[in-house]
C-alpha atoms as a PDB file:
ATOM      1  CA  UNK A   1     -19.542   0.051   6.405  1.00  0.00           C
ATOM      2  CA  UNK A   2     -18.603   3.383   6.960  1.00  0.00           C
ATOM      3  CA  UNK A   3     -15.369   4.238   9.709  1.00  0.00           C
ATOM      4  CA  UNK A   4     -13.257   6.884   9.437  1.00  0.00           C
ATOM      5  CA  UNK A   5      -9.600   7.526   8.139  1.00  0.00           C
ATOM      6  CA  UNK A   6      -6.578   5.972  10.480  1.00  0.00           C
ATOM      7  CA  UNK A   7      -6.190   8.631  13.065  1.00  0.00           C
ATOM      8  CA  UNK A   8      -2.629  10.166  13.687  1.00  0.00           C
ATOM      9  CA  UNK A   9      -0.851   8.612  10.505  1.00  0.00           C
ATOM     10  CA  UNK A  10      -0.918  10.563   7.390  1.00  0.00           C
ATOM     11  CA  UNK A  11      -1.403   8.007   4.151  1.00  0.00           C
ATOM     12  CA  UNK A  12       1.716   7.562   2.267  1.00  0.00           C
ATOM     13  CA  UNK A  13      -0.251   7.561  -1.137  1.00  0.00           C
ATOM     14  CA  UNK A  14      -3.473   9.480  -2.285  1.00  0.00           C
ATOM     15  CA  UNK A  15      -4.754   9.316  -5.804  1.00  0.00           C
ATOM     16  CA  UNK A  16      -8.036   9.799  -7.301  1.00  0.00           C
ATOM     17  CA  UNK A  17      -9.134   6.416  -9.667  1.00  0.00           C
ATOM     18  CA  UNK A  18     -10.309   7.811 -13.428  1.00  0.00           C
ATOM     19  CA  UNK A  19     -12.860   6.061 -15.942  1.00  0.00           C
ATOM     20  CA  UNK A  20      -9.430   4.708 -17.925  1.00  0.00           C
ATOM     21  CA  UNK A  21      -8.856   2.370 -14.850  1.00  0.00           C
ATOM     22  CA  UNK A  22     -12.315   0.430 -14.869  1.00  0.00           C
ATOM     23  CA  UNK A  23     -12.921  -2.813 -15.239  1.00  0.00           C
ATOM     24  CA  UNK A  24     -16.131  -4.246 -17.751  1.00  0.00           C
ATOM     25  CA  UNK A  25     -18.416  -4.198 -14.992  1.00  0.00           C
ATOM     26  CA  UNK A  26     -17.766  -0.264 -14.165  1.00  0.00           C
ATOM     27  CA  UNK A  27     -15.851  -0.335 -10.865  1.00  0.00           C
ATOM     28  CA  UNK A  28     -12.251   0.013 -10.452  1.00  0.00           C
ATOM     29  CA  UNK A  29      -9.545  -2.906 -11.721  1.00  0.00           C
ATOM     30  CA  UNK A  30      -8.782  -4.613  -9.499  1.00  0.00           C
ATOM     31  CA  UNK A  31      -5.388  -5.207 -10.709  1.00  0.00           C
ATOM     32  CA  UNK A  32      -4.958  -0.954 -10.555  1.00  0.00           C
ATOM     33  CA  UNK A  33      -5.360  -1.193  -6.856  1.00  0.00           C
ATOM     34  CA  UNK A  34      -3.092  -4.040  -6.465  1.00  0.00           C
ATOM     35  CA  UNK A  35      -0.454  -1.814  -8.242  1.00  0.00           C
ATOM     36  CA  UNK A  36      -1.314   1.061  -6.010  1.00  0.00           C
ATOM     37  CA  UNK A  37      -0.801  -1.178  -2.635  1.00  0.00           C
ATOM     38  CA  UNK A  38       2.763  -2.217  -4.193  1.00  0.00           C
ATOM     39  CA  UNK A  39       3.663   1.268  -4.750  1.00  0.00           C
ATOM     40  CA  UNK A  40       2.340   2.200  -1.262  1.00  0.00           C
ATOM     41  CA  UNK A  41       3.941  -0.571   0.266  1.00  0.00           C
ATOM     42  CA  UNK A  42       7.567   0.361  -1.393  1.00  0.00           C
ATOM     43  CA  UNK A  43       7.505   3.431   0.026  1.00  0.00           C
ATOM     44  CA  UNK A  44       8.221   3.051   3.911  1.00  0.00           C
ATOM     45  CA  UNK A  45      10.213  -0.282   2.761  1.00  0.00           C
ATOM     46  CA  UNK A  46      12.219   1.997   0.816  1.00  0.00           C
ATOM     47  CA  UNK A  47      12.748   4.369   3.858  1.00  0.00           C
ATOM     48  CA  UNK A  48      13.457   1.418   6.372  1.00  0.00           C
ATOM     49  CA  UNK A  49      15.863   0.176   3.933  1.00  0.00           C
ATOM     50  CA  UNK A  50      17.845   3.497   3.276  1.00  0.00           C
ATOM     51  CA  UNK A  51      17.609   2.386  -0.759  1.00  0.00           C
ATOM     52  CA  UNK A  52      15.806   0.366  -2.917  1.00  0.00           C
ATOM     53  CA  UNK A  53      13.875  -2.694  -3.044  1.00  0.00           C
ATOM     54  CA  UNK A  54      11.982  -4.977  -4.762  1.00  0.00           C
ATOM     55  CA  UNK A  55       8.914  -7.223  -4.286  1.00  0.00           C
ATOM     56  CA  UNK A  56       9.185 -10.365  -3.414  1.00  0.00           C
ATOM     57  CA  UNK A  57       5.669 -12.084  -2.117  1.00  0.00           C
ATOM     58  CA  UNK A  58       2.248 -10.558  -1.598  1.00  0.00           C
ATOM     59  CA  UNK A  59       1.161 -12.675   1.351  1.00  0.00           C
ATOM     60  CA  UNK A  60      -1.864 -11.512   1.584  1.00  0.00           C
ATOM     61  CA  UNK A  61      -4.391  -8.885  -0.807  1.00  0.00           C
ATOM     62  CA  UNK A  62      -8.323  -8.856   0.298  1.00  0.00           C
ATOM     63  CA  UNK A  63     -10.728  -7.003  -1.562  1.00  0.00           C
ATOM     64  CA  UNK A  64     -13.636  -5.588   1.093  1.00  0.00           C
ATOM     65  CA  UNK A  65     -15.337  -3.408  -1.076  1.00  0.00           C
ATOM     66  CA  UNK A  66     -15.442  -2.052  -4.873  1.00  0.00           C
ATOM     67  CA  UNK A  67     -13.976   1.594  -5.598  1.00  0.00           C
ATOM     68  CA  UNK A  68     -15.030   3.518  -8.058  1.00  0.00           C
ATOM     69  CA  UNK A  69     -14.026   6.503 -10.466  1.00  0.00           C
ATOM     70  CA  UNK A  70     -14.240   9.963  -8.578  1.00  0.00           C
ATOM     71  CA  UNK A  71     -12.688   8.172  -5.009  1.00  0.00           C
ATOM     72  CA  UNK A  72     -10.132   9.793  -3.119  1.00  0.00           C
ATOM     73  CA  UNK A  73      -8.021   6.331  -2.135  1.00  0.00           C
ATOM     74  CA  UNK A  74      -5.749   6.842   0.637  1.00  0.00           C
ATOM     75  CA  UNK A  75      -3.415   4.182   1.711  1.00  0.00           C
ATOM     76  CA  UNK A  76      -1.585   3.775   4.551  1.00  0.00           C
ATOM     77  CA  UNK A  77       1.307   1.627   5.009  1.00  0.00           C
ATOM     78  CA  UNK A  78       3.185   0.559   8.158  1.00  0.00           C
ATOM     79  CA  UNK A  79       6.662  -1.666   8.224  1.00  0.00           C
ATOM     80  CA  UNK A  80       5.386  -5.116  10.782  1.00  0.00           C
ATOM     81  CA  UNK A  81       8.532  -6.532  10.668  1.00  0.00           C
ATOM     82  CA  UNK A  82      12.631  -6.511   9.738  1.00  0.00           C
ATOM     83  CA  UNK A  83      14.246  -9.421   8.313  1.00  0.00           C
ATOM     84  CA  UNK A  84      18.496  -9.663   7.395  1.00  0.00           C
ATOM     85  CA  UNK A  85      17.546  -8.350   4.128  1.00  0.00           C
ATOM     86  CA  UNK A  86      13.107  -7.917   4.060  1.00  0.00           C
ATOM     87  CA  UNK A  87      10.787  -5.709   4.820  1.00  0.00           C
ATOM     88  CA  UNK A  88       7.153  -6.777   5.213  1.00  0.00           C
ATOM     89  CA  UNK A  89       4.683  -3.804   5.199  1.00  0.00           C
ATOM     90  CA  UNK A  90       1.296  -3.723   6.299  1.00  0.00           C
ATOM     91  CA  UNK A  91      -1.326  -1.871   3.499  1.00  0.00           C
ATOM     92  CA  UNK A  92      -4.640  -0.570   4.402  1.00  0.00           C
ATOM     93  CA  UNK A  93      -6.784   1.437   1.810  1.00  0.00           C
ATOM     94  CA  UNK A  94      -9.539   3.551   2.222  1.00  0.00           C
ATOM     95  CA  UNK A  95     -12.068   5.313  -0.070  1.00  0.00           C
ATOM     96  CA  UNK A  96     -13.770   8.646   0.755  1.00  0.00           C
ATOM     97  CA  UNK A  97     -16.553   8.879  -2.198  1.00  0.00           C
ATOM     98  CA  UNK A  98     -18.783  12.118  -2.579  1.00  0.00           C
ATOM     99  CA  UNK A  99     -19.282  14.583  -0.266  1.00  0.00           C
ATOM    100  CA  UNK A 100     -18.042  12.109   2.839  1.00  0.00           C
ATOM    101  CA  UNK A 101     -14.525  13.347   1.691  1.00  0.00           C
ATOM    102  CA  UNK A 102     -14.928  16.737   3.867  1.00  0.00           C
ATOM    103  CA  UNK A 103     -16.418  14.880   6.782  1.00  0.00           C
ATOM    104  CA  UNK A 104     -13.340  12.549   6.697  1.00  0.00           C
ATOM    105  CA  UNK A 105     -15.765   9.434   6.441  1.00  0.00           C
ATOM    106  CA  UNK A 106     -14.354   6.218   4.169  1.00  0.00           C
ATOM    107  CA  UNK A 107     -15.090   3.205   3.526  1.00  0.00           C
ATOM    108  CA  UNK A 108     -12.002   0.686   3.719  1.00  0.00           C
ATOM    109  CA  UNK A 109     -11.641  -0.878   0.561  1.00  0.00           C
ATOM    110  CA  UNK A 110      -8.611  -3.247   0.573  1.00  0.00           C
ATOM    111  CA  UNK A 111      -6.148  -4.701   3.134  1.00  0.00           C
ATOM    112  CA  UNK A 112      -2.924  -6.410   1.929  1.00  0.00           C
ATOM    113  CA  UNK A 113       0.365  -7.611   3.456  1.00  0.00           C
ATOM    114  CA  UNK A 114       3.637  -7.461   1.359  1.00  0.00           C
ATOM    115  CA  UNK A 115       7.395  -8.243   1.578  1.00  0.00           C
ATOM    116  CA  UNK A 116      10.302  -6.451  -0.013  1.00  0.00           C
ATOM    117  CA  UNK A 117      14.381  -7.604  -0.170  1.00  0.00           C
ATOM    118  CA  UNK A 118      16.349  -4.281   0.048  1.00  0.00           C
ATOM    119  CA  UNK A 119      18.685  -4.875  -3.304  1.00  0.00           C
ATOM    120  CA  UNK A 120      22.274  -3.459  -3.739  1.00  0.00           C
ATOM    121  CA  UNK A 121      23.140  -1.522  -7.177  1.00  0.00           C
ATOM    122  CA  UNK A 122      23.184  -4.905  -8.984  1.00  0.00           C
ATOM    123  CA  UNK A 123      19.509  -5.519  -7.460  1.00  0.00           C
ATOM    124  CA  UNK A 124      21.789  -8.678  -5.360  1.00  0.00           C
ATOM    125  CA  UNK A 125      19.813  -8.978  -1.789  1.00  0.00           C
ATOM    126  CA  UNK A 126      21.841  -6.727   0.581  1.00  0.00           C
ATOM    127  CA  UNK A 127      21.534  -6.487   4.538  1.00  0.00           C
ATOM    128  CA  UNK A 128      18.704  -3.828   5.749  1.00  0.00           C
ATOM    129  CA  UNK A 129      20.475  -1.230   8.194  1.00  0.00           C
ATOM    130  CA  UNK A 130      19.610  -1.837  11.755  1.00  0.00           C
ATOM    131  CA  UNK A 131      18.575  -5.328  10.999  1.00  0.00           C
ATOM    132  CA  UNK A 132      18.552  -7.546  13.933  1.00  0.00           C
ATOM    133  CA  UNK A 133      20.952  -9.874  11.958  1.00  0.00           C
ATOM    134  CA  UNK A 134      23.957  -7.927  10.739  1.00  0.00           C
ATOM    135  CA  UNK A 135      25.955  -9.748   8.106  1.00  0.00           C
END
């Protein structure tokens, strides 16, 4: 089913898949977009936490439709909620395939839920800034 791209929010990844990142059956591995979603999913963690962090659970990954080489994947990640020291982020992805990439038409693709732990400099669990629960 065809929607189109999240309006107002600019994705915090973009990449185009390529025929190295297929599976046997021709479509894209699935295990490719999972590493995508983590990456995605770092990235506003990262910025909520003011440093790194690491992955700690993916609490939920669903797989809605294949992608395939020559996609433009977007994915767009949003921070639902602050713990003392995690982050869980919110990952939708979309695929525009063809000539639907000018009309701004896409297909979502995947939808996955994911929690960080902000980590010191000896990756230790350390207290996100702003956290409702200070140390």
């Amino acid at each position: 089913m065809h929607t189109v791209l999240p309006v107002g929010e600019q994705p915090v990844l973009r990449i185009v898949p390529m025929p190295a990142d297929t599976n046997a059956h021709g479509t894209i591995f699935g295990g490719w977009v999972m590493a995508q979603v983590d990456i995605a999913g770092s990235i506003p963690a990262w910025e909520r936490a003011q440093g790194p962090v690491v992955t700690v659970a993916v609490n939920s990954f669903v797989f809605k439709e294949a992608v395939y080489v020559g996609d433009l994947v977007s994915f767009y990640a949003r921070v639902l909620k602050v713990g003392r020291t995690s982050i869980t982020v919110d990952v939708e992805v979309f695929a525009q395939r063809g000539r639907r990439v000018s009309r701004g038409e896409a297909v979502k693709v995947t939808e996955a839920q994911l929690t960080y732990v902000a980590v010191d400099e000896k990756r230790q669990p350390r207290v996100v800034p702003g956290s409702t629960v200070e140390a």
